[in-house]
N, C-alpha and C. Protein backbone atom coordinates (compact mmCIF):
# COMPACT_ATOMS: atom_id res chain seq x y z
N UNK A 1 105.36 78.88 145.81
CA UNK A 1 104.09 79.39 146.22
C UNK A 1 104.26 80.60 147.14
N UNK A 2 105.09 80.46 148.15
CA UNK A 2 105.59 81.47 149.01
C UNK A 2 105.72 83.01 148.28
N UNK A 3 106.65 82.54 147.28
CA UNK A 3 106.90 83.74 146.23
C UNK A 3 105.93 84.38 145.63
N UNK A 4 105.46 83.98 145.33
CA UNK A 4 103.66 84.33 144.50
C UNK A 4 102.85 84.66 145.17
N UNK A 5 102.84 84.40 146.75
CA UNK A 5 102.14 85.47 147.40
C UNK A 5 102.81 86.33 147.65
N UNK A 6 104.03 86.66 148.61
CA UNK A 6 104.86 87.49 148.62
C UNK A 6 104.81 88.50 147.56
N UNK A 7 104.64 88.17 146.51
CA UNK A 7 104.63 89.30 145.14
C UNK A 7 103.62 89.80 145.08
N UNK A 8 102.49 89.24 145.52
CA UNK A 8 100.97 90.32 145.27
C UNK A 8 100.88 90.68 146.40
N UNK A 9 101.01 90.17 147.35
CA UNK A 9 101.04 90.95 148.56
C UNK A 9 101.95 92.75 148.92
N UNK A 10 103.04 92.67 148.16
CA UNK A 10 104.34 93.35 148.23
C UNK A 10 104.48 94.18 146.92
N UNK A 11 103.36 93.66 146.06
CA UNK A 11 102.96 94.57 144.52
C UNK A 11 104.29 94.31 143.66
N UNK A 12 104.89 93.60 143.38
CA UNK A 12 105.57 93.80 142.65
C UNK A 12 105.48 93.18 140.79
N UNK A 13 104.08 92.94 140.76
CA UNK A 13 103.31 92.87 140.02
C UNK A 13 102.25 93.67 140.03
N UNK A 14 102.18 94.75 139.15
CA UNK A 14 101.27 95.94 139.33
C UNK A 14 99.94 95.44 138.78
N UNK A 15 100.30 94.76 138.04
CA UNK A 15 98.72 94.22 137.19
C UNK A 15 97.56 93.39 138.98
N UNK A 16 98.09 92.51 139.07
CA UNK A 16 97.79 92.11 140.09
C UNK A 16 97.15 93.23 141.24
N UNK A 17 98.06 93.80 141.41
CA UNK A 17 98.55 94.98 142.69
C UNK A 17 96.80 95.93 142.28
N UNK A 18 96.84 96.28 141.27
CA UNK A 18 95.95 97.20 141.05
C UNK A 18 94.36 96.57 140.93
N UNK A 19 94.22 94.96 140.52
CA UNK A 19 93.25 94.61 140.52
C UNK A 19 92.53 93.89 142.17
N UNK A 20 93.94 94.38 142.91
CA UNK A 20 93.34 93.59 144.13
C UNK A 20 92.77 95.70 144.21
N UNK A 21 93.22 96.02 144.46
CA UNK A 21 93.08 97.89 144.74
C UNK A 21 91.79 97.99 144.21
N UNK A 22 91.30 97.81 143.38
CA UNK A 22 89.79 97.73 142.58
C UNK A 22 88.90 96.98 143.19
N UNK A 23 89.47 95.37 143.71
CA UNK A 23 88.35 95.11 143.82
C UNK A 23 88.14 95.45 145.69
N UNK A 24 88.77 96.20 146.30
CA UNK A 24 89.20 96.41 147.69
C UNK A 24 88.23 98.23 147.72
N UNK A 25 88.26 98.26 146.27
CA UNK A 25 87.30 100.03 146.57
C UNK A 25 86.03 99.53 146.25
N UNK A 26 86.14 98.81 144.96
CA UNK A 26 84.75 98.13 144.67
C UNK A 26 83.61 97.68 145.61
N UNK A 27 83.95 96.56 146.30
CA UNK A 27 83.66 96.06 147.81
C UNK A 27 82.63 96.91 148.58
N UNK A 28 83.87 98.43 149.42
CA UNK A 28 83.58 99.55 149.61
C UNK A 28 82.68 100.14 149.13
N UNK A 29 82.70 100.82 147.95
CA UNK A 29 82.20 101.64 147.27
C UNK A 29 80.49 100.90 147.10
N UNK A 30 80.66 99.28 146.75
CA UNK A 30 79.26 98.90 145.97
C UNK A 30 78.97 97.67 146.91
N UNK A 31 79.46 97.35 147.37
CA UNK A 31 79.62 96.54 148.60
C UNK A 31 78.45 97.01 149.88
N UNK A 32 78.78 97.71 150.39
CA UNK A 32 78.75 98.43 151.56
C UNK A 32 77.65 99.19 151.54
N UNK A 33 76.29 99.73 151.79
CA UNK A 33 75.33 100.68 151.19
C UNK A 33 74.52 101.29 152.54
N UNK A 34 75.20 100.95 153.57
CA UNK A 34 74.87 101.07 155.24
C UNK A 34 73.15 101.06 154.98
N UNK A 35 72.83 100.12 154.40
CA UNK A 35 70.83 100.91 154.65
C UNK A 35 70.78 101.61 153.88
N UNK A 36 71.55 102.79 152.91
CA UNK A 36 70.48 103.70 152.41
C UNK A 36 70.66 103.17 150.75
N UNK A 37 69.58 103.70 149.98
CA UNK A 37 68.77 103.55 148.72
C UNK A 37 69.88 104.51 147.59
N UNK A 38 70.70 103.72 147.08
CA UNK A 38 71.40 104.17 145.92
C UNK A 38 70.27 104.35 144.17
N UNK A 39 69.95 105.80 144.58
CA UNK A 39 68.88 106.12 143.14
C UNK A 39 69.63 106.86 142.14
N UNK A 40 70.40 106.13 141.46
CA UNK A 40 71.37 106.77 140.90
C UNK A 40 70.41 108.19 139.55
N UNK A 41 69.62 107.23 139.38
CA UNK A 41 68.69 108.29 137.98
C UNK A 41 67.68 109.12 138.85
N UNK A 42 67.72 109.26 140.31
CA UNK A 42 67.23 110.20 140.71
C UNK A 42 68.30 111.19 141.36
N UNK A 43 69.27 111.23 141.38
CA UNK A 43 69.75 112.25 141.89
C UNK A 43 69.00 113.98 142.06
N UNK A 44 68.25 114.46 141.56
CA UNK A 44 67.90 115.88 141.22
C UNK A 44 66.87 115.74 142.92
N UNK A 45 66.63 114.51 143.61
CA UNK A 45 65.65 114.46 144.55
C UNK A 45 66.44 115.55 145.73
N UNK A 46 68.23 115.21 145.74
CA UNK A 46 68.55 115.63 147.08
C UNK A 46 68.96 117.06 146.88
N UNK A 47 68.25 117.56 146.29
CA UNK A 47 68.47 118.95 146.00
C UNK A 47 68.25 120.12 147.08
N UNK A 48 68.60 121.38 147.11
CA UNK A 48 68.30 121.87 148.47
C UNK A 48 66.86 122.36 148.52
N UNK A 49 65.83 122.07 148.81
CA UNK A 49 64.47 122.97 148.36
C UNK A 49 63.98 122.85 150.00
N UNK A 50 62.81 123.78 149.87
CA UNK A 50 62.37 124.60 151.27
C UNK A 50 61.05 123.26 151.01
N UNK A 51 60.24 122.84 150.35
CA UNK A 51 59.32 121.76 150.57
C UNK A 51 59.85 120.45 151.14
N UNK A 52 59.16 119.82 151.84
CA UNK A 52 59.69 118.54 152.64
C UNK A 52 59.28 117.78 151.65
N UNK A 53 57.98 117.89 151.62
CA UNK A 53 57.09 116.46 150.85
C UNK A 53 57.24 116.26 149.65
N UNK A 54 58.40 116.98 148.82
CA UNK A 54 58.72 117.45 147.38
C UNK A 54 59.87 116.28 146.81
N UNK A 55 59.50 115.28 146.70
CA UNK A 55 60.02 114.03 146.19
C UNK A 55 60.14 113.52 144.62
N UNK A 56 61.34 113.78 144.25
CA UNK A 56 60.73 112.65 142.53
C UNK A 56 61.52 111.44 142.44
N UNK A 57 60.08 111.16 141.81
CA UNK A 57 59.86 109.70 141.99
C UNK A 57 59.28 109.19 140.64
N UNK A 58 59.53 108.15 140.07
CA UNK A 58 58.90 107.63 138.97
C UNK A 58 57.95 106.78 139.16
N UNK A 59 56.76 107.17 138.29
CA UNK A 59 55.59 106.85 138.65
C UNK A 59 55.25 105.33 138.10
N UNK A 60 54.72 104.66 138.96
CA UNK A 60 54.47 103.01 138.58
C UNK A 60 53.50 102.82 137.27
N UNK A 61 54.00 102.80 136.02
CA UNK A 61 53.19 102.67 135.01
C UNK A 61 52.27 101.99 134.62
N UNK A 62 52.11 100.57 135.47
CA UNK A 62 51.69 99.54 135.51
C UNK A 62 50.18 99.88 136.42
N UNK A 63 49.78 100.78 137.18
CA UNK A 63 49.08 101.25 137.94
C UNK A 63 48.00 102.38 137.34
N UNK A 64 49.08 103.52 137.32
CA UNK A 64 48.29 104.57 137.40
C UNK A 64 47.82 105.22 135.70
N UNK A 65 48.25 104.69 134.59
CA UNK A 65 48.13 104.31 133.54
C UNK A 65 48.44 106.22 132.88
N UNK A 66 49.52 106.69 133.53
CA UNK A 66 49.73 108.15 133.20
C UNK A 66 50.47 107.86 132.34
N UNK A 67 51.28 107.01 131.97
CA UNK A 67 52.26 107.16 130.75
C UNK A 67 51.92 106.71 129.83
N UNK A 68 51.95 107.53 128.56
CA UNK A 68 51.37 106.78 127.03
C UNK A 68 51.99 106.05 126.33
N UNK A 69 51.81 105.36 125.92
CA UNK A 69 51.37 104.08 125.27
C UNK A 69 53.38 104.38 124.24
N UNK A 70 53.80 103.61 124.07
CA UNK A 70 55.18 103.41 123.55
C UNK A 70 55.31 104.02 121.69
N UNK A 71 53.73 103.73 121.36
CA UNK A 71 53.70 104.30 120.30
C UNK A 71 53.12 105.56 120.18
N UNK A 72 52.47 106.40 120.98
CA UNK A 72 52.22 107.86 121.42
C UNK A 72 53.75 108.35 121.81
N UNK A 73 54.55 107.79 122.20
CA UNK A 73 55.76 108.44 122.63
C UNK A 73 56.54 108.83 121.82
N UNK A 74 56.73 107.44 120.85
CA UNK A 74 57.78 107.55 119.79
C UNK A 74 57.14 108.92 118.83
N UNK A 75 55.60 108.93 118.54
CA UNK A 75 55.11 109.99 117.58
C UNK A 75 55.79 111.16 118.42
N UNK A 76 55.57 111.31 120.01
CA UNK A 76 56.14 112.76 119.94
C UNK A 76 57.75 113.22 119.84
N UNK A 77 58.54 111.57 120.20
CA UNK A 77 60.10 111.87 119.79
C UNK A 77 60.08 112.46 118.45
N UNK A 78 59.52 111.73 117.54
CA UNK A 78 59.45 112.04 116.15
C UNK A 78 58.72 113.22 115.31
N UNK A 79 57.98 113.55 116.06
CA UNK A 79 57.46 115.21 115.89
C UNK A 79 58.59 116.44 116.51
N UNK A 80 59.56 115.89 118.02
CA UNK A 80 59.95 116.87 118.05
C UNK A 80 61.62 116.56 117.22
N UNK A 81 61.48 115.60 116.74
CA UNK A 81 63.14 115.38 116.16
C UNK A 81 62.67 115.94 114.64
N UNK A 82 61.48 116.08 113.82
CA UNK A 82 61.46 116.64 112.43
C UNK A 82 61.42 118.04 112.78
N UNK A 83 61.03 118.28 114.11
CA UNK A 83 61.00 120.14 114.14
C UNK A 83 62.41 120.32 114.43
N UNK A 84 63.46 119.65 114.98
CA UNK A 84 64.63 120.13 115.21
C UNK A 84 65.55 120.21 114.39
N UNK A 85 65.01 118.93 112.76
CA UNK A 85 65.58 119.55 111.32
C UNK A 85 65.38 120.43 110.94
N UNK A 86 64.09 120.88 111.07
CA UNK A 86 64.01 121.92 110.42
C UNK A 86 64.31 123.15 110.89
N UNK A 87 64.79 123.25 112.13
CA UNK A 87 64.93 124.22 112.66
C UNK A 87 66.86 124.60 112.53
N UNK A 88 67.25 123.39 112.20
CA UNK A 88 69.23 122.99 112.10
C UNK A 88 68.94 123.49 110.39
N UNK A 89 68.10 123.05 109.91
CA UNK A 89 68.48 123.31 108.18
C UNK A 89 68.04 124.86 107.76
N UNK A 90 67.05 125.40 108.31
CA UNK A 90 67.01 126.93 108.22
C UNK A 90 67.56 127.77 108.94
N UNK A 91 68.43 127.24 110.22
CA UNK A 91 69.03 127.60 111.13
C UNK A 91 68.29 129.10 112.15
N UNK A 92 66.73 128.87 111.81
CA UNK A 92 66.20 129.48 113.25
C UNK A 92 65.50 128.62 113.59
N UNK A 93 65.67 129.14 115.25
CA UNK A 93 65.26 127.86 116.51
C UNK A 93 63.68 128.47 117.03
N UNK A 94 63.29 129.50 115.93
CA UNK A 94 61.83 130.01 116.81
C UNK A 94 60.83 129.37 116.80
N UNK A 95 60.76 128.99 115.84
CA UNK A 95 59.16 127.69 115.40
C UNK A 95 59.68 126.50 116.33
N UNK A 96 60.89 126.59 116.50
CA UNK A 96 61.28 125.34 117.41
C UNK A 96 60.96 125.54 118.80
N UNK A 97 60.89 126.65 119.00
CA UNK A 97 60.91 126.82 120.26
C UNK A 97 59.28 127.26 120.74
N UNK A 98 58.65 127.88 119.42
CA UNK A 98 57.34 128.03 119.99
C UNK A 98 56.66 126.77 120.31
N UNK A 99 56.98 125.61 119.62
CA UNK A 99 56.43 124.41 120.10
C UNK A 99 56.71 123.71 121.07
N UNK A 100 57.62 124.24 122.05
CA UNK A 100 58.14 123.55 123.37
C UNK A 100 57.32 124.06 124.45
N UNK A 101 57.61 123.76 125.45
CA UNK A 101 57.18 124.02 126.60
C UNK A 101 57.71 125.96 127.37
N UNK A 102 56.56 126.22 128.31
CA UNK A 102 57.17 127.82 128.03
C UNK A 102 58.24 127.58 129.15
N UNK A 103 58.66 126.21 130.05
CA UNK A 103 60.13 126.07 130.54
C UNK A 103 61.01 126.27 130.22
N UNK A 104 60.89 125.14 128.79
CA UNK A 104 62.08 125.49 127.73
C UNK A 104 62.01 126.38 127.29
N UNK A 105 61.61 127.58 126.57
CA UNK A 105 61.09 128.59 126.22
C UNK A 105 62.07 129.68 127.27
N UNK A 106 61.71 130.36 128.73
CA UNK A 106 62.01 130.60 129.61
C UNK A 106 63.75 130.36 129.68
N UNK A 107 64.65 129.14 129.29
CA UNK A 107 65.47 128.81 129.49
C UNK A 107 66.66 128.83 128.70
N UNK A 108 66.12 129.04 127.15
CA UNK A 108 66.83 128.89 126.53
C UNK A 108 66.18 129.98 125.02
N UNK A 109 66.99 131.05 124.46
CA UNK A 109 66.48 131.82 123.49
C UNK A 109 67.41 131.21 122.40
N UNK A 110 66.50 131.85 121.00
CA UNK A 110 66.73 130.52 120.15
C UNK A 110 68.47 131.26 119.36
N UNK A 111 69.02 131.99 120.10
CA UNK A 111 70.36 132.72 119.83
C UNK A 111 70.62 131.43 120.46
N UNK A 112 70.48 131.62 121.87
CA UNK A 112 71.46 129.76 122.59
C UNK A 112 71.48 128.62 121.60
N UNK A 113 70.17 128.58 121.47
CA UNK A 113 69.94 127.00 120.61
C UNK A 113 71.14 127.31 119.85
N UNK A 114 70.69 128.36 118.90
CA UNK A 114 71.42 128.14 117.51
C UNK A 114 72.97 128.52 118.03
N UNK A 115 73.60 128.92 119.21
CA UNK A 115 75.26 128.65 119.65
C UNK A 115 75.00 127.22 119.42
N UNK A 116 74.39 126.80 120.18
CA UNK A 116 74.79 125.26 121.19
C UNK A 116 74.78 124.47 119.86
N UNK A 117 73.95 124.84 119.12
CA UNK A 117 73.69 123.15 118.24
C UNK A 117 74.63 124.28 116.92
N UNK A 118 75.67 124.51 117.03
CA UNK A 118 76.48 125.61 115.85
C UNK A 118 76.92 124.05 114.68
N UNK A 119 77.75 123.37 116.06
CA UNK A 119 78.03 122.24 114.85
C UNK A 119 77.48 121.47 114.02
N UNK A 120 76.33 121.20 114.39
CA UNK A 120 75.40 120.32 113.68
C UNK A 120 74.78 121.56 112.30
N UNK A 121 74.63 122.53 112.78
CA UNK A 121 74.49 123.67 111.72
C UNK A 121 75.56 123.64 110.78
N UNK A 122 76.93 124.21 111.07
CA UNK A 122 77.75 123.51 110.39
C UNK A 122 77.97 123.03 109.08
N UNK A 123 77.33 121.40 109.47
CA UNK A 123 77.35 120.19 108.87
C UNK A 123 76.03 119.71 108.57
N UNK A 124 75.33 120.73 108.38
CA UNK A 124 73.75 120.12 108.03
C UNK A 124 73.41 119.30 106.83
N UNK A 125 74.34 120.01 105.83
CA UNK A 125 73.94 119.04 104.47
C UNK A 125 74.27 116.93 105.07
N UNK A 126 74.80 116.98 106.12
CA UNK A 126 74.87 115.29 106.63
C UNK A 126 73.88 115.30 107.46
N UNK A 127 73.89 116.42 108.32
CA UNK A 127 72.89 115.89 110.09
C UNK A 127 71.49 115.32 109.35
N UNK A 128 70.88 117.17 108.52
CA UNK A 128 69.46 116.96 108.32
C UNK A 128 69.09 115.79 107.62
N UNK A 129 69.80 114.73 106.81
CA UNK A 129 69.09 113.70 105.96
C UNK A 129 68.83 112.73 107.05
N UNK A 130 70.04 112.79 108.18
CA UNK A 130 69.98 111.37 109.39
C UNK A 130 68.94 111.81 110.29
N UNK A 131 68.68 113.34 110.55
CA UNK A 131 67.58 113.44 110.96
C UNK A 131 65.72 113.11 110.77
N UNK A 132 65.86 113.48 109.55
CA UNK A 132 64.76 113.44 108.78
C UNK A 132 64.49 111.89 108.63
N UNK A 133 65.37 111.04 108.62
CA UNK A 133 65.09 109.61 108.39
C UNK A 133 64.47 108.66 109.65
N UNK A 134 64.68 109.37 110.81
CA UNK A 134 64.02 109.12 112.07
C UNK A 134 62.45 108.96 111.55
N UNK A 135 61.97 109.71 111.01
CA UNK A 135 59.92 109.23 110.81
C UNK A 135 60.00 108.21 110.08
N UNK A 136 60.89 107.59 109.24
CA UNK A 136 60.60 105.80 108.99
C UNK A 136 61.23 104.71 110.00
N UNK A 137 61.65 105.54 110.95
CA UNK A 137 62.51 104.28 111.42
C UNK A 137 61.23 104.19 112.48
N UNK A 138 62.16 103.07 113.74
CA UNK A 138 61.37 102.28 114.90
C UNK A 138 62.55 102.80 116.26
N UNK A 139 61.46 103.05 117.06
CA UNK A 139 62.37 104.15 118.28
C UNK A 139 62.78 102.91 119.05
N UNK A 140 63.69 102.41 119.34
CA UNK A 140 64.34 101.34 120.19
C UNK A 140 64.95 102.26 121.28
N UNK A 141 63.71 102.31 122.54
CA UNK A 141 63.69 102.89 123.41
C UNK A 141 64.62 101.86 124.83
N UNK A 142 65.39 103.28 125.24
CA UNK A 142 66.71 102.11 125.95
C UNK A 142 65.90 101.78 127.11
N UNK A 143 64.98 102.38 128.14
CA UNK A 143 63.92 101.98 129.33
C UNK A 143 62.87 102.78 128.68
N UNK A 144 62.09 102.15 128.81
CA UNK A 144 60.60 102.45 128.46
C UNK A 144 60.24 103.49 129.12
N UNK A 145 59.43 104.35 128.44
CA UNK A 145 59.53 105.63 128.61
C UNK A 145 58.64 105.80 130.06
N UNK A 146 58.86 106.83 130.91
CA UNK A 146 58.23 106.54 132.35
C UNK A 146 57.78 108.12 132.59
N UNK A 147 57.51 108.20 133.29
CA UNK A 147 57.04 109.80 134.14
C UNK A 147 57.35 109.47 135.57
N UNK A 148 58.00 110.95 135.81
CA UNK A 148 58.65 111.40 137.21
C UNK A 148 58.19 112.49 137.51
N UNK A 149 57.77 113.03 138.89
CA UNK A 149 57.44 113.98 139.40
C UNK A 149 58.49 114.75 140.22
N UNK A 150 58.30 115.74 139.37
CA UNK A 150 58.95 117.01 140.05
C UNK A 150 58.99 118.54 140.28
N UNK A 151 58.49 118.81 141.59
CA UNK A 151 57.86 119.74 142.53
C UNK A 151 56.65 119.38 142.04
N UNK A 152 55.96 118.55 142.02
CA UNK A 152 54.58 118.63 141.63
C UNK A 152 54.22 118.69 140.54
N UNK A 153 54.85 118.10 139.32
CA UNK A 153 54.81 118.45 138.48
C UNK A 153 55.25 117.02 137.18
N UNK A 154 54.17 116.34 136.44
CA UNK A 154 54.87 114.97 136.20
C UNK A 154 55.74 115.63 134.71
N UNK A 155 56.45 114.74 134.63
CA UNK A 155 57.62 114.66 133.58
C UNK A 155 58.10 113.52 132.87
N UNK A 156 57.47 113.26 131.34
CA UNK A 156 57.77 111.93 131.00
C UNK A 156 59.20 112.15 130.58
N UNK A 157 59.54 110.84 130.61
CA UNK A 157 60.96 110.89 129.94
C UNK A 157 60.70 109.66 128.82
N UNK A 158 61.59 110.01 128.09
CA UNK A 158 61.89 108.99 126.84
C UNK A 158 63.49 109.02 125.71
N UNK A 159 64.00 107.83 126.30
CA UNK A 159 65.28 108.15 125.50
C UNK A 159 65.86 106.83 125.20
N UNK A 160 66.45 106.86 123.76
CA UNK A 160 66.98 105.95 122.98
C UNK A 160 67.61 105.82 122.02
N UNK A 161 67.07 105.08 120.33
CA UNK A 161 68.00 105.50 119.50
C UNK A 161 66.77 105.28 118.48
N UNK A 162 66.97 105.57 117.19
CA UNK A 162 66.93 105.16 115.92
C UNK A 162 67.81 104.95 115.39
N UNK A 163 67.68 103.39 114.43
CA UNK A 163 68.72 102.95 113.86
C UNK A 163 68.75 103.41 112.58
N UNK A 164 69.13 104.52 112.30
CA UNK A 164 69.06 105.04 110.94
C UNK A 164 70.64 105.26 110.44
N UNK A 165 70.71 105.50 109.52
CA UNK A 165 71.94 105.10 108.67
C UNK A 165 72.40 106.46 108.07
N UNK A 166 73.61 106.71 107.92
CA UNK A 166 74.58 105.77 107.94
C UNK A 166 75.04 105.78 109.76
N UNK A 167 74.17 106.65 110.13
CA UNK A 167 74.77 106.91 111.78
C UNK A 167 73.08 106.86 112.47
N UNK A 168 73.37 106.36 113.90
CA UNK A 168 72.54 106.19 114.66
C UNK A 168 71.74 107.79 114.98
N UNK A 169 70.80 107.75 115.68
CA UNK A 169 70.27 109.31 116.28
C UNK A 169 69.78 108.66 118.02
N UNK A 170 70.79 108.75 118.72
CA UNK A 170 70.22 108.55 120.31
C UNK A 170 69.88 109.81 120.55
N UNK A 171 68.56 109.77 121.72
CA UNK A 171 67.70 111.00 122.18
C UNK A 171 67.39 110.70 123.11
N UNK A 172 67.54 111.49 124.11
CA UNK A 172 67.76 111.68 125.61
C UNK A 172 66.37 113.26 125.55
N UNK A 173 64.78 112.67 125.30
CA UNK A 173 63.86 114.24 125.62
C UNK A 173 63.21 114.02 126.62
N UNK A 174 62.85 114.76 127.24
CA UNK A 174 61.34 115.25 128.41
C UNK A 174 60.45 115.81 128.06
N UNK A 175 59.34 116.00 128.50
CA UNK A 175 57.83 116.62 128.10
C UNK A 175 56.86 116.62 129.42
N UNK A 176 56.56 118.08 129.15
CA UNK A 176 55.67 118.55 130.64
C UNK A 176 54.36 118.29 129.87
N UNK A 177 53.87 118.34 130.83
CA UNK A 177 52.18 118.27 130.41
C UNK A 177 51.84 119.66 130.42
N UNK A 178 51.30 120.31 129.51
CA UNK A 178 51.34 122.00 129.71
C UNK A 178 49.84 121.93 128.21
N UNK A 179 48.67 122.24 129.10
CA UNK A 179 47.68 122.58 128.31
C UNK A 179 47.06 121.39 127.59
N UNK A 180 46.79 120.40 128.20
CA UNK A 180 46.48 118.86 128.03
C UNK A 180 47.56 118.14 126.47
N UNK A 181 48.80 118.70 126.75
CA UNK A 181 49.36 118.49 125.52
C UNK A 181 50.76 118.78 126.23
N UNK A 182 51.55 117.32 125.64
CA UNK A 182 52.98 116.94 126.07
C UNK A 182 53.63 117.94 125.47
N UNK A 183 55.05 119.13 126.35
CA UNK A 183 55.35 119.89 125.78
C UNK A 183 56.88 119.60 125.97
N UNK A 184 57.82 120.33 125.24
CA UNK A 184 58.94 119.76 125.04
C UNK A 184 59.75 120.39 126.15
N UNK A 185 60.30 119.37 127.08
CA UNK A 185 61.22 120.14 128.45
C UNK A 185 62.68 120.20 128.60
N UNK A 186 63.28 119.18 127.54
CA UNK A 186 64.61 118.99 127.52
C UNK A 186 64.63 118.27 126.08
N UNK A 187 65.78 118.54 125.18
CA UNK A 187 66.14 117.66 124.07
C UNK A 187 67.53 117.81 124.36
N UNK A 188 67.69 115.99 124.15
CA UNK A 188 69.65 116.11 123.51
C UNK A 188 69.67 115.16 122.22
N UNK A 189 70.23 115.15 121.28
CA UNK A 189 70.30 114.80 120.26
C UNK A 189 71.95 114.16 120.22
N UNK A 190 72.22 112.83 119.83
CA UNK A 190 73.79 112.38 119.24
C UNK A 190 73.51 112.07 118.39
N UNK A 191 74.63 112.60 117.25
CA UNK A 191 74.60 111.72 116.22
C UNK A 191 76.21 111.14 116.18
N UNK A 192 76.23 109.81 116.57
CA UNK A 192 78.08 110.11 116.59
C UNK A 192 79.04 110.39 115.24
C-alpha cells in the first residue's frame, strides 16, 4: 500500500500523475468562481464600449413573447438556407445578399462570400442537393431559438441541424429585426 501511494504521489505512473493534474486544474478552473457569473455564450458583453448600460442579455421568452414561435424560425432558417443554394449553385452571392440585413450587407461583399464559401462552390454538384433537401426536413434546433440584445438592438439566434442525408446541415444564423422583417445577420453552414 505504501508503494502505491508513493507512486502517485512521486508520478511514476503518468496515467495516474496526469489525472490527479486535471482534476487539481479542474477544481481551480471550475471549482472556484470567487462570486462572479461564468456567461460563457455571452462573452461579446465584456467588450470595450463607451455605454455603461449596454448589456446583452437574452431575453426571457417565456415573458415578453418577442421570440417567434419554433415554426416561424425554422421557415426563416429554411428560406435563408434555399437562398444560400442558390446562390453556391450559380455562384453569385448578390440576390443573397440583397436579402440580408444591410449589416451583413455592410460587412461582407458578395466577392467575400463567394472566397469564403469557394469550397462548397467547388463541390456543388454534392453541397446543393444536401442543401436543397433542408425544406423537407424538421429543424432539430440544439437550444431553442432565443433573442439577445445588443447595443440596443434585439438579435434572434437559431442554430442546429437538419437531418438530411447523406450528410447532416448544422446552422449556426442570426436575424435583426430591420423593417418589421427578420433580416439575415450572420450565417454558418456545416456540412461535414
Amino acid at each position: 500500500m505504501k508503494r502505491l501511494i508513493n507512486n502517485i504521489v512521486f508520478g511514476s505512473n503518468t496515467l495516474i500523475s496526469g489525472i490527479i493534474a486535471l482534476a487539481v486544474v479542474g477544481s481551480i478552473a471550475l471549482g472556484c468562481n470567487c462570486n462572479k457569473s461564468f456567461d460563457l455564450g455571452n462573452i461579446s458583453s465584456s467588450s470595450n464600449t463607451s455605454s455603461g448600460s449596454s448589456k446583452d442579455t437574452p431575453s426571457d421568452t417565456g415573458k415578453n413573447g418577442d421570440v417567434p414561435s419554433n415554426s416561424v424560425v425554422e421557415g426563416l432558417v429554411k428560406d435563408s438556407t434555399e437562398q444560400f443554394a442558390e446562390a453556391i449553385q450559380s455562384e453569385d452571392f448578390d440576390d443573397f445578399r440583397s436579402n440580408a440585413s444591410a449589416d451583413f450587407q455592410s460587412t461582407y461583399t458578395a466577392d467575400e462570400m463567394r472566397d469564403a464559401f469557394k469550397s462548397y462552390i467547388n463541390k456543388k454538384s454534392l453541397v446543393v442537393p444536401i442543401l436543397r433537401k433542408v425544406k423537407d426536413a424538421d429543424a432539430d434546433f440544439t437550444t431553442s431559438p432565443s433573442i439577445r440584445t445588443e447595443k440596443g438592438v434585439k438579435v434572434l439566434m437559431a442554430n442546429g441541424k437538419f437531418a438530411t442525408k447523406p450528410y447532416a446541415v448544422r446552422f449556426d444564423y442570426e436575424y435583426v429585426m430591420r423593417g418589421g422583417e427578420w433580416k439575415l445577420l450572420k450565417l454558418v453552414v456545416n456540412i461535414p
